[in-house]
Each structure stands twice: as C-alpha cells, then as structure tokens.
N, C-alpha and C. Protein backbone atom coordinates (compact mmCIF):
# COMPACT_ATOMS: atom_id res chain seq x y z
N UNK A 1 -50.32 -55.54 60.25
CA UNK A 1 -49.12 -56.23 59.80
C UNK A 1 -49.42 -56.83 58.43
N UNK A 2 -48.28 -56.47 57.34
CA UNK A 2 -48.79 -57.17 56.11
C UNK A 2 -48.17 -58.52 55.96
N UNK A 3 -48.70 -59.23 54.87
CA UNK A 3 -47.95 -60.38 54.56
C UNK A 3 -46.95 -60.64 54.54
N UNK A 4 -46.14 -59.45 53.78
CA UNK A 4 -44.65 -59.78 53.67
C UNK A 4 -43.94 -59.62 55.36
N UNK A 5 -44.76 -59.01 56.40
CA UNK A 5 -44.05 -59.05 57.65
C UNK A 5 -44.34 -60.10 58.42
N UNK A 6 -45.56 -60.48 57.88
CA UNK A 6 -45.68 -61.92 58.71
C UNK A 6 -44.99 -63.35 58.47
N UNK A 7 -44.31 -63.35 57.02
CA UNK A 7 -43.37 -64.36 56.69
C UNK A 7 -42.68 -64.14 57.09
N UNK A 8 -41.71 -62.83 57.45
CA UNK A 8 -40.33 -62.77 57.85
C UNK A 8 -40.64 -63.02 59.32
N UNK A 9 -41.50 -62.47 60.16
CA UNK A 9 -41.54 -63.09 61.81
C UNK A 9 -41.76 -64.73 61.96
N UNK A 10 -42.78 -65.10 60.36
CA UNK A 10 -42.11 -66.61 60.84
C UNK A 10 -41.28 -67.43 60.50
N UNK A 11 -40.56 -66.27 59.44
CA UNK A 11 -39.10 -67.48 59.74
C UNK A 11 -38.50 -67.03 61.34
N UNK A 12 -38.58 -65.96 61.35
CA UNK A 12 -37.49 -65.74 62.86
C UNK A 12 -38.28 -66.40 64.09
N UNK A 13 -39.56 -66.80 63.87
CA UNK A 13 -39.94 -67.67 64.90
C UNK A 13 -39.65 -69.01 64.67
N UNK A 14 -39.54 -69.26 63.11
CA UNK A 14 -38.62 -70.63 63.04
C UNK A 14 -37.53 -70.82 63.29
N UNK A 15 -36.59 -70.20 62.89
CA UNK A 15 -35.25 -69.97 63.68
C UNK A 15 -34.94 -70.03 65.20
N UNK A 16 -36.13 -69.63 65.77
CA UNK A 16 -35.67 -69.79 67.12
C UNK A 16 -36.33 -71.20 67.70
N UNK A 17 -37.77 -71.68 67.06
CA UNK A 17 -37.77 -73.08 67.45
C UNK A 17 -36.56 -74.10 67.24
N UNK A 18 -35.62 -73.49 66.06
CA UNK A 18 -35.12 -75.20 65.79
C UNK A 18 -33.85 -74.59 66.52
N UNK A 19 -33.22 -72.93 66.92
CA UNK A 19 -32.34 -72.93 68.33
C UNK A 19 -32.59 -73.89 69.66
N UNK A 20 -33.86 -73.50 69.56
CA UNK A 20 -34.58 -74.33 70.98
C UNK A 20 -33.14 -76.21 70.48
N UNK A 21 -34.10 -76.44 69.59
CA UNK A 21 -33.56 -77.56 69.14
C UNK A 21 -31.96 -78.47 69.07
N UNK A 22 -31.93 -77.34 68.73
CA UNK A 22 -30.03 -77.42 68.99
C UNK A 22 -29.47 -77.09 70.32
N UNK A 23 -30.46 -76.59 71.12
CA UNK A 23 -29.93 -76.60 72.87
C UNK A 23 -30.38 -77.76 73.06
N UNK A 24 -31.26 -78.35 72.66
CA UNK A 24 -32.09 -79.17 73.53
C UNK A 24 -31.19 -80.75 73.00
N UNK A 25 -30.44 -80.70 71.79
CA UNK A 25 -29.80 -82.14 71.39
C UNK A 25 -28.82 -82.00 71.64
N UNK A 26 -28.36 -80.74 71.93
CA UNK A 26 -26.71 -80.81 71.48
C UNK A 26 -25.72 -81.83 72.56
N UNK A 27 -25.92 -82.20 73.73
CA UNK A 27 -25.22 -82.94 74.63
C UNK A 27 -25.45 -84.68 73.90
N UNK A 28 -26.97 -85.10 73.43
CA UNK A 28 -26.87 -86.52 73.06
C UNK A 28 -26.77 -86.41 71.36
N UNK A 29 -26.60 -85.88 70.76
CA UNK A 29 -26.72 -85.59 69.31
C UNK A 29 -26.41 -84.75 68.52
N UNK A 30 -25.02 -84.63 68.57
CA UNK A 30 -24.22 -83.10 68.38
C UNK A 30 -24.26 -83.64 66.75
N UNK A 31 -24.40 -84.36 65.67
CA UNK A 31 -24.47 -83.88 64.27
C UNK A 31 -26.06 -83.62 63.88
N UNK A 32 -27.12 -84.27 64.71
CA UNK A 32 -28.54 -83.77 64.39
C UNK A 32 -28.39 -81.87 64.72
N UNK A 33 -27.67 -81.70 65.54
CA UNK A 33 -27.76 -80.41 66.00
C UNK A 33 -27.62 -79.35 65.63
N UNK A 34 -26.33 -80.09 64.97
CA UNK A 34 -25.20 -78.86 63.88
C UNK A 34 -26.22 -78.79 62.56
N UNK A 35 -26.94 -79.88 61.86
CA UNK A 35 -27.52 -79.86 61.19
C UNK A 35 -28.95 -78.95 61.47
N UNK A 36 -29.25 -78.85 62.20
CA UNK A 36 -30.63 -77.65 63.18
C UNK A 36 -30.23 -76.67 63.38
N UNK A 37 -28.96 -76.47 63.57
CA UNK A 37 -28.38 -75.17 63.90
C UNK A 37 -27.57 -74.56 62.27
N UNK A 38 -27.73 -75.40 61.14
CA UNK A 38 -27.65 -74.60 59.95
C UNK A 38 -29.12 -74.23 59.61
N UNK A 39 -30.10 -75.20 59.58
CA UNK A 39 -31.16 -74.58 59.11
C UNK A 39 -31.59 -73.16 59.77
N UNK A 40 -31.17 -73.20 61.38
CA UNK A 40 -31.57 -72.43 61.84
C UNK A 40 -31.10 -70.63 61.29
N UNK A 41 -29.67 -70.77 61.62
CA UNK A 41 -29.05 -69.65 60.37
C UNK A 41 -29.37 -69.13 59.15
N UNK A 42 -30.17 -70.61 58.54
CA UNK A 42 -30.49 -70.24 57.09
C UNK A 42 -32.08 -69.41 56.96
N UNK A 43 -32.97 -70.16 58.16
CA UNK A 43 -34.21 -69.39 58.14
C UNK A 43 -33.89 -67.80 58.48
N UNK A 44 -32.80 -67.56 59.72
CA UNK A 44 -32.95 -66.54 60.13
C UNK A 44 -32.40 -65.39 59.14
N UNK A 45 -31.61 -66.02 58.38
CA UNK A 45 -30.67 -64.94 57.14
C UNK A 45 -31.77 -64.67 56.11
N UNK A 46 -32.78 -65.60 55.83
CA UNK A 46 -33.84 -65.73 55.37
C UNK A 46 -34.88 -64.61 55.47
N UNK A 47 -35.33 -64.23 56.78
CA UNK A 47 -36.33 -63.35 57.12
C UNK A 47 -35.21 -62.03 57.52
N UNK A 48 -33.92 -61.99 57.36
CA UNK A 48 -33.37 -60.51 57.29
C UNK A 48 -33.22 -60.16 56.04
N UNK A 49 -32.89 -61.45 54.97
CA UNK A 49 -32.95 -61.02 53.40
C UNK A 49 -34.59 -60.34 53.23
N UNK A 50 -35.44 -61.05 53.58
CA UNK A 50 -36.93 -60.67 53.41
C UNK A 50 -37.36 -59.32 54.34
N UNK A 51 -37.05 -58.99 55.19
CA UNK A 51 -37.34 -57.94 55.80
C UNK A 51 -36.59 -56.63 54.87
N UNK A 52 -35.09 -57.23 54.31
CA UNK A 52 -34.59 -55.92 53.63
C UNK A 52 -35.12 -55.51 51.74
N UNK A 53 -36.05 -56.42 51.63
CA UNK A 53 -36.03 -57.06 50.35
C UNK A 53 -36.94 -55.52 50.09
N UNK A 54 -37.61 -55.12 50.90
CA UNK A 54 -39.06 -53.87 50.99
C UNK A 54 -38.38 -52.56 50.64
C-alpha cells in the first residue's frame, strides 16, 4: 500500500470515527453533532477527492 493510499483510508477511517460521534451525541447534543457530522462529510469527500486525484 502506498502513501497516497494510506492517507485516503485515513481520512475514511476518520470519517467514520467522528460518524461514530454523531451517533453517539446526537440525542444530548444535536449542534456538537451536526458540527461532527460536517467534518465528517468533509474528511470523507476528502479521501474520494484523494483516491481520484491518481
């Protein structure tokens, strides 16, 4: 696996920690959430821009 594939798996493994995140607040803390659940979008659009970038 080269470098450039190992950044893009960790954004998409970041993306899915801070999903975790936004399940895990969303009932006591629905604007921390929404705010976790953009980053989360943004990492994941992130490592599909980077995966297509090759």
């Amino acid at each position: 696996m080269s470098q450039h594939e190992l950044i893009a798996v960790g954004l998409l493994a970041l993306a899915g920690f801070l999903i975790g995140g936004v399940y895990t607040m969303w009932k006591t803390a629905k604007i921390a959430a929404a705010v976790l659940g953009v980053l989360a979008l943004l990492a994941a659009g992130g490592a599909v821009a980077w995966f297509m970038s090759t």
